[in-house]
Protein backbone atom coordinates (compact mmCIF):
# COMPACT_ATOMS: atom_id res chain seq x y z
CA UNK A 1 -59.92 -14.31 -12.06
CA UNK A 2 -57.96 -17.41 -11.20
CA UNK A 3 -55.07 -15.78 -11.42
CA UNK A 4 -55.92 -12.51 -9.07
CA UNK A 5 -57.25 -15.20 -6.35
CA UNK A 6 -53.85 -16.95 -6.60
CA UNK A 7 -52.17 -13.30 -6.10
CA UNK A 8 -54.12 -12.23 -3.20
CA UNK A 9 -53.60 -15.46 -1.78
CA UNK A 10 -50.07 -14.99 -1.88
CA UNK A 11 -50.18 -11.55 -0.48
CA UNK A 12 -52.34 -12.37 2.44
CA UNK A 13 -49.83 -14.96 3.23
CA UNK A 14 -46.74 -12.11 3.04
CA UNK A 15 -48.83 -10.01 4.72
CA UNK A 16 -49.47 -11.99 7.52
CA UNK A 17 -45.76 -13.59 8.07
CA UNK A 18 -44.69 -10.34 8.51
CA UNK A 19 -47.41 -9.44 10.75
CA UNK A 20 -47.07 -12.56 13.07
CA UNK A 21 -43.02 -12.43 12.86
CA UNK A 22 -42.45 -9.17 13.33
CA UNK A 23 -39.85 -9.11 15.99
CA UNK A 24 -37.96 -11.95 14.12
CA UNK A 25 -38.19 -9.69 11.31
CA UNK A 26 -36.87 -7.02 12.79
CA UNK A 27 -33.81 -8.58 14.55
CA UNK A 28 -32.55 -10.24 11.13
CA UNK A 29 -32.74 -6.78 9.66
CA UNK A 30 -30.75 -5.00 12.56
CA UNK A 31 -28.17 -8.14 12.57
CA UNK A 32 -27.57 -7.60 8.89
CA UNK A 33 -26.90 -4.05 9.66
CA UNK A 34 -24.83 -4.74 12.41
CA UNK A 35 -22.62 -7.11 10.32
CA UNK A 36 -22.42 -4.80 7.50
CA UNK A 37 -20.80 -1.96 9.52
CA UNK A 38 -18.59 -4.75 11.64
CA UNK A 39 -17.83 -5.66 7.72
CA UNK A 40 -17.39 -2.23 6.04
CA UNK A 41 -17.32 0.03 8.52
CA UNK A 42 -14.67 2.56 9.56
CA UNK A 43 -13.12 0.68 11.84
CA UNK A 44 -14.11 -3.07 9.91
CA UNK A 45 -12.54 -6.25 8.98
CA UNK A 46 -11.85 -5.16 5.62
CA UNK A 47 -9.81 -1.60 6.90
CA UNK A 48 -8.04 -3.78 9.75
CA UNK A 49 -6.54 -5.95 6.83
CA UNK A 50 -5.37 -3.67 5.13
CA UNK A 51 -4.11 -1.59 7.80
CA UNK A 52 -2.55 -5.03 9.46
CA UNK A 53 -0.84 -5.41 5.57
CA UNK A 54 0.48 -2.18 5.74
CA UNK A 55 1.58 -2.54 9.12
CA UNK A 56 3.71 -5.49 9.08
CA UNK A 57 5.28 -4.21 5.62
CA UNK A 58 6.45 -1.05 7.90
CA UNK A 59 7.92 -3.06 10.32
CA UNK A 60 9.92 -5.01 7.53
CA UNK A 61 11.11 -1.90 6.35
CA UNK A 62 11.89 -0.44 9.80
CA UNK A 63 13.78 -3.98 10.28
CA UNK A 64 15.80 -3.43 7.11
CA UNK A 65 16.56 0.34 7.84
CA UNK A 66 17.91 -0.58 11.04
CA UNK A 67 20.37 -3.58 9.99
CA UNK A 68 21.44 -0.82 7.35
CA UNK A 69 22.00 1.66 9.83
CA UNK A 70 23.81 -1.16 12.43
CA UNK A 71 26.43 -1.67 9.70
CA UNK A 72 27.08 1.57 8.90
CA UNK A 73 27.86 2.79 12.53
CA UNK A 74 30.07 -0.34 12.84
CA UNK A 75 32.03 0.70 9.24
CA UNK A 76 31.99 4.14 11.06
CA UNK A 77 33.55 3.13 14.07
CA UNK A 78 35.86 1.05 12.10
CA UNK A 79 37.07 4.14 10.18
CA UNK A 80 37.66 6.13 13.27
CA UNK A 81 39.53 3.47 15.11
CA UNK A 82 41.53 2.02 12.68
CA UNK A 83 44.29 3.53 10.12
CA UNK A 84 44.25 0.24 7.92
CA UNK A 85 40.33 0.60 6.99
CA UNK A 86 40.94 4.70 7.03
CA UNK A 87 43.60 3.32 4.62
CA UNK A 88 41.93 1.10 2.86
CA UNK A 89 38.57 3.38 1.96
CA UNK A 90 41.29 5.98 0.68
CA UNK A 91 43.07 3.90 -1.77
CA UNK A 92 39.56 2.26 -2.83
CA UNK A 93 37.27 4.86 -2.94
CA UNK A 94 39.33 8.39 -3.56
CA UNK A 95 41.88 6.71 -5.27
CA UNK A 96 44.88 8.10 -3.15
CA UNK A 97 48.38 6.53 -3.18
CA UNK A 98 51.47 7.21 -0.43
CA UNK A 99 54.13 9.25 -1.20
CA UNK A 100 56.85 7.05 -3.36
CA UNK A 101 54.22 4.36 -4.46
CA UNK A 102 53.78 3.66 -8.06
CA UNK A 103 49.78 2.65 -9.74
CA UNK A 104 50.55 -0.01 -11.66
CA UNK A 105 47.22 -0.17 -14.14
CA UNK A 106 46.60 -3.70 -16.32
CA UNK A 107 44.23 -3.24 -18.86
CA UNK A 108 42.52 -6.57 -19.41
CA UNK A 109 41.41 -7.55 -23.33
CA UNK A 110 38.06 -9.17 -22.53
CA UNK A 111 37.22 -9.46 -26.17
CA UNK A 112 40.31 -12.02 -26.31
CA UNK A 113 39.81 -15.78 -25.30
C-alpha cells in the first residue's frame, strides 16, 4: 500500500507540473521542433554543408578546367603563329622529317651499367 501511495504521489506531482507549466511546456516542445527542422530540414544546417562541400569542390574543378583550357588556347595560338612550334609538334608528335634529313635512332642498353 506503501508503495501505491508513493506512486500516486508521484503522479499528482507530474500531473500538476504540467498543469501549472503549461505554456513553458509548450514553448520547449515547439522550440525543439523548430530546431529540429532548422537542423534536418530541407533547407538545414546539415544539407547547407554538404551542399557548401560540394560547392567549393565545383569551383576547384571549374578553377582547374579553366587553367587547362588557358594553356591550351595559348599552345593554340602558338601553333598558328609560329612555324618553329608548328615545326616542332610535327617532328615530336607525328614523327615527320624534311625532305633530305636523315633519323638517326640510338638504341640505349639499359640492362648494361
Amino acid at each position: 500500500m506503501e508503495q501505491n501511495t508513493t506512486k500516486n504521489g508521484i503522479i499528482r506531482k507530474v500531473f500538476s507540473f504540467f498543469k501549472y507549466n503549461r505554456f513553458l511546456i509548450i514553448f520547449v516542445i515547439l522550440i525543439m521542433i523548430i530546431t529540429f527542422y532548422a537542423v534536418f530540414g530541407g533547407k538545414g544546417l546539415i544539407n547547407r554543408t554538404k551542399l557548401a562541400n560540394e560547392n567549393s569542390k565545383l569551383m576547384e574543378k571549374i578553377n582547374n578546367d579553366s587553367m587547362i583550357s588557358l594553356e591550351l588556347r595559348k599552345e593554340v595560338d602558338e601553333l598558328n603563329n609560329s612555324d618553329k612550334k608548328l615545326e616542332q609538334v610535327a617532328r615530336e608528335k607525328y614523327g615527320m622529317v624534311k625532305e633530305g634529313e636523315k633519323i638517326i635512332k640510338i638504341k640505349v642498353d639499359s640492362t648494361k651499367k
